[in-house]
C-alpha atoms as a PDB file:
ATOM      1  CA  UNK A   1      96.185  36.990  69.671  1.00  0.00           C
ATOM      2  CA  UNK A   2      98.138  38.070  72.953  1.00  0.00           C
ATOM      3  CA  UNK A   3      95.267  39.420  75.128  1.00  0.00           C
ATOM      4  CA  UNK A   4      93.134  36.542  74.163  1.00  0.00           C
ATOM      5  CA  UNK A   5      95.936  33.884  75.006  1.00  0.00           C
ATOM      6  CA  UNK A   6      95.904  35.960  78.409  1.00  0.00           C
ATOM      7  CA  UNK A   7      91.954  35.389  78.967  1.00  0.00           C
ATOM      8  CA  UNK A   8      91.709  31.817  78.047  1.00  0.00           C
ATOM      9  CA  UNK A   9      93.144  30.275  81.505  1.00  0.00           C
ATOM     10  CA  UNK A  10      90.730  32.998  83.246  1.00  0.00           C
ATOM     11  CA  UNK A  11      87.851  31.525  80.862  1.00  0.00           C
ATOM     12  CA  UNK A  12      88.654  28.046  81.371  1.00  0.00           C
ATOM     13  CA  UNK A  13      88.756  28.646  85.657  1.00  0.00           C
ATOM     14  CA  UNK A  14      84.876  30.731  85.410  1.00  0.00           C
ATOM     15  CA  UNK A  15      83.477  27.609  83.139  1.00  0.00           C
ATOM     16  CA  UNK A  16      84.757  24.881  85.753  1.00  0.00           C
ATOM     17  CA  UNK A  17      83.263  27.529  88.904  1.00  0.00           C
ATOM     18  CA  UNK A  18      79.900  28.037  86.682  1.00  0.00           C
ATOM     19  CA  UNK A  19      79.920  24.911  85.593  1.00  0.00           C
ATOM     20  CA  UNK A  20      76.160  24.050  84.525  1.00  0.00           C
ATOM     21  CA  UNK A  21      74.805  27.437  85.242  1.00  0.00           C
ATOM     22  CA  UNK A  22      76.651  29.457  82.144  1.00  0.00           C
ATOM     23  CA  UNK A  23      77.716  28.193  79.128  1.00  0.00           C
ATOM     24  CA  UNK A  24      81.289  29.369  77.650  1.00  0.00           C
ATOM     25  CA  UNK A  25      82.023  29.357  73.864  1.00  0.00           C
ATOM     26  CA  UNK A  26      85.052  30.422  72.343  1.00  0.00           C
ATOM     27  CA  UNK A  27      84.827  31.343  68.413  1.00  0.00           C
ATOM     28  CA  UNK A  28      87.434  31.886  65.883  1.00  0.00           C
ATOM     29  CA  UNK A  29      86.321  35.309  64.045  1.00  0.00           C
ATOM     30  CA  UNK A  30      88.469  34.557  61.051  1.00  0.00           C
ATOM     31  CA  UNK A  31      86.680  31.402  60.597  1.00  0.00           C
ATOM     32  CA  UNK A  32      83.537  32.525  61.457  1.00  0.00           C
ATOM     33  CA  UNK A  33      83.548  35.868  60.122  1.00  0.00           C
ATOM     34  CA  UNK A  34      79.874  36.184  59.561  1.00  0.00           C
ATOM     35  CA  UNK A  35      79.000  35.271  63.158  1.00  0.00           C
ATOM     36  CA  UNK A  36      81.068  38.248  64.064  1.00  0.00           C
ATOM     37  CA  UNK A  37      79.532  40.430  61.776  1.00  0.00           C
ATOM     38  CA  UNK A  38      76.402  39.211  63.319  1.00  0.00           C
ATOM     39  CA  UNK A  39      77.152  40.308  66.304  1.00  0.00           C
ATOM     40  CA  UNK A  40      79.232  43.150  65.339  1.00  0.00           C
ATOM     41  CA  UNK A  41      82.765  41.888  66.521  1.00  0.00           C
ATOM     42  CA  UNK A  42      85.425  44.770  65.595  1.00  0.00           C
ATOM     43  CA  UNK A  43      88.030  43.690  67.978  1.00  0.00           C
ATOM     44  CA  UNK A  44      89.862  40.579  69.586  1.00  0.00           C
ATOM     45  CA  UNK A  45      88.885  39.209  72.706  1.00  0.00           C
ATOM     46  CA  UNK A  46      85.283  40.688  72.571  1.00  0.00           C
ATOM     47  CA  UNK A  47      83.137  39.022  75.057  1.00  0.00           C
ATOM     48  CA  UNK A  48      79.582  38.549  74.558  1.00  0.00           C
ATOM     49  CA  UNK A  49      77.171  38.064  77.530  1.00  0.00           C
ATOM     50  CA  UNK A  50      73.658  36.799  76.744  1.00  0.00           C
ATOM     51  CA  UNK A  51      71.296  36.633  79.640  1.00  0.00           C
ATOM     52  CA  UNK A  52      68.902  34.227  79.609  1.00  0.00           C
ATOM     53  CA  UNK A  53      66.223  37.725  79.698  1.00  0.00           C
ATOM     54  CA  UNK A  54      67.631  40.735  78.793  1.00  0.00           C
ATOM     55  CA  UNK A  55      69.663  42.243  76.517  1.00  0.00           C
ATOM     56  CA  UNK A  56      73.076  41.017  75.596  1.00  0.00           C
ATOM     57  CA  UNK A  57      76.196  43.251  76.492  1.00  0.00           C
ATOM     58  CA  UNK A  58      79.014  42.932  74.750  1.00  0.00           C
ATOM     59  CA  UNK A  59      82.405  43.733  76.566  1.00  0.00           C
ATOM     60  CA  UNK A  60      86.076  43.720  74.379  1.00  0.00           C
ATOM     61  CA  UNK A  61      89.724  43.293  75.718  1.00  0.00           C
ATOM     62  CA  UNK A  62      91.302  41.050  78.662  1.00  0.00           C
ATOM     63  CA  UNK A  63      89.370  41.875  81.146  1.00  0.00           C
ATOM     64  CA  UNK A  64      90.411  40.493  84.812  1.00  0.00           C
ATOM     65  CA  UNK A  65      88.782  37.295  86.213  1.00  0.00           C
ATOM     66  CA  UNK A  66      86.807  40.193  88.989  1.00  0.00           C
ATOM     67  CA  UNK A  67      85.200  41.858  86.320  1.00  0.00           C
ATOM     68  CA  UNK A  68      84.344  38.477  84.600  1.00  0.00           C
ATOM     69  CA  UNK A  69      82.897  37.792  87.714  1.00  0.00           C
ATOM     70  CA  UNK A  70      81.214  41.280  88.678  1.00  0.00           C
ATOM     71  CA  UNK A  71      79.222  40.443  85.074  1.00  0.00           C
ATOM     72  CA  UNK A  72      78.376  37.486  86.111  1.00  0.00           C
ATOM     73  CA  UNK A  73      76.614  38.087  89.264  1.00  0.00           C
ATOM     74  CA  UNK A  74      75.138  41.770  88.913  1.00  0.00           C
ATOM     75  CA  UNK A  75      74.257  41.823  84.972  1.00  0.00           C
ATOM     76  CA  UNK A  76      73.567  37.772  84.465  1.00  0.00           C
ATOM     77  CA  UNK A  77      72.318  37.485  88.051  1.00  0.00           C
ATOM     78  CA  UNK A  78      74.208  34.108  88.481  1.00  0.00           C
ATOM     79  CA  UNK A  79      75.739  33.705  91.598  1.00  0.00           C
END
């Protein structure tokens, strides 16, 4: 899709920065459509944020590399 061809370069940049303190997956819903129904995936990009404690968040759209980054820091508490 369009907004998720827009996030992948912003994806690809945080995984290189975070390398080997977060861990980036990318998953094709229609291939994988009961992962997510799992995880209750209703629209494309959704972005799922598990903290290592806590509970996930789940975020949807193309969301600039700031907010990608805002998460990051205050809600995974990676810095």
């Amino acid at each position: 899709c369009g907004p998720c061809k827009m996030i992948a370069p912003v994806i690809e940049e945080l995984s290189a920065e975070y390398q080997g303190k977060i861990n980036f997956y990318k998953i094709n819903t229609e291939a994988e459509k009961e992962l997510a129904s799992v995880f209750g995936i209703q629209s494309i990009p959704s972005i799922l944020f598990i903290p290592k404690e806590g509970k996930p968040q789940m975020a949807a759209g193309a969301l600039p590399k700031a907010t990608f980054e805002k998460i990051i820091k205050e809600e995974l508490g990676v810095k």
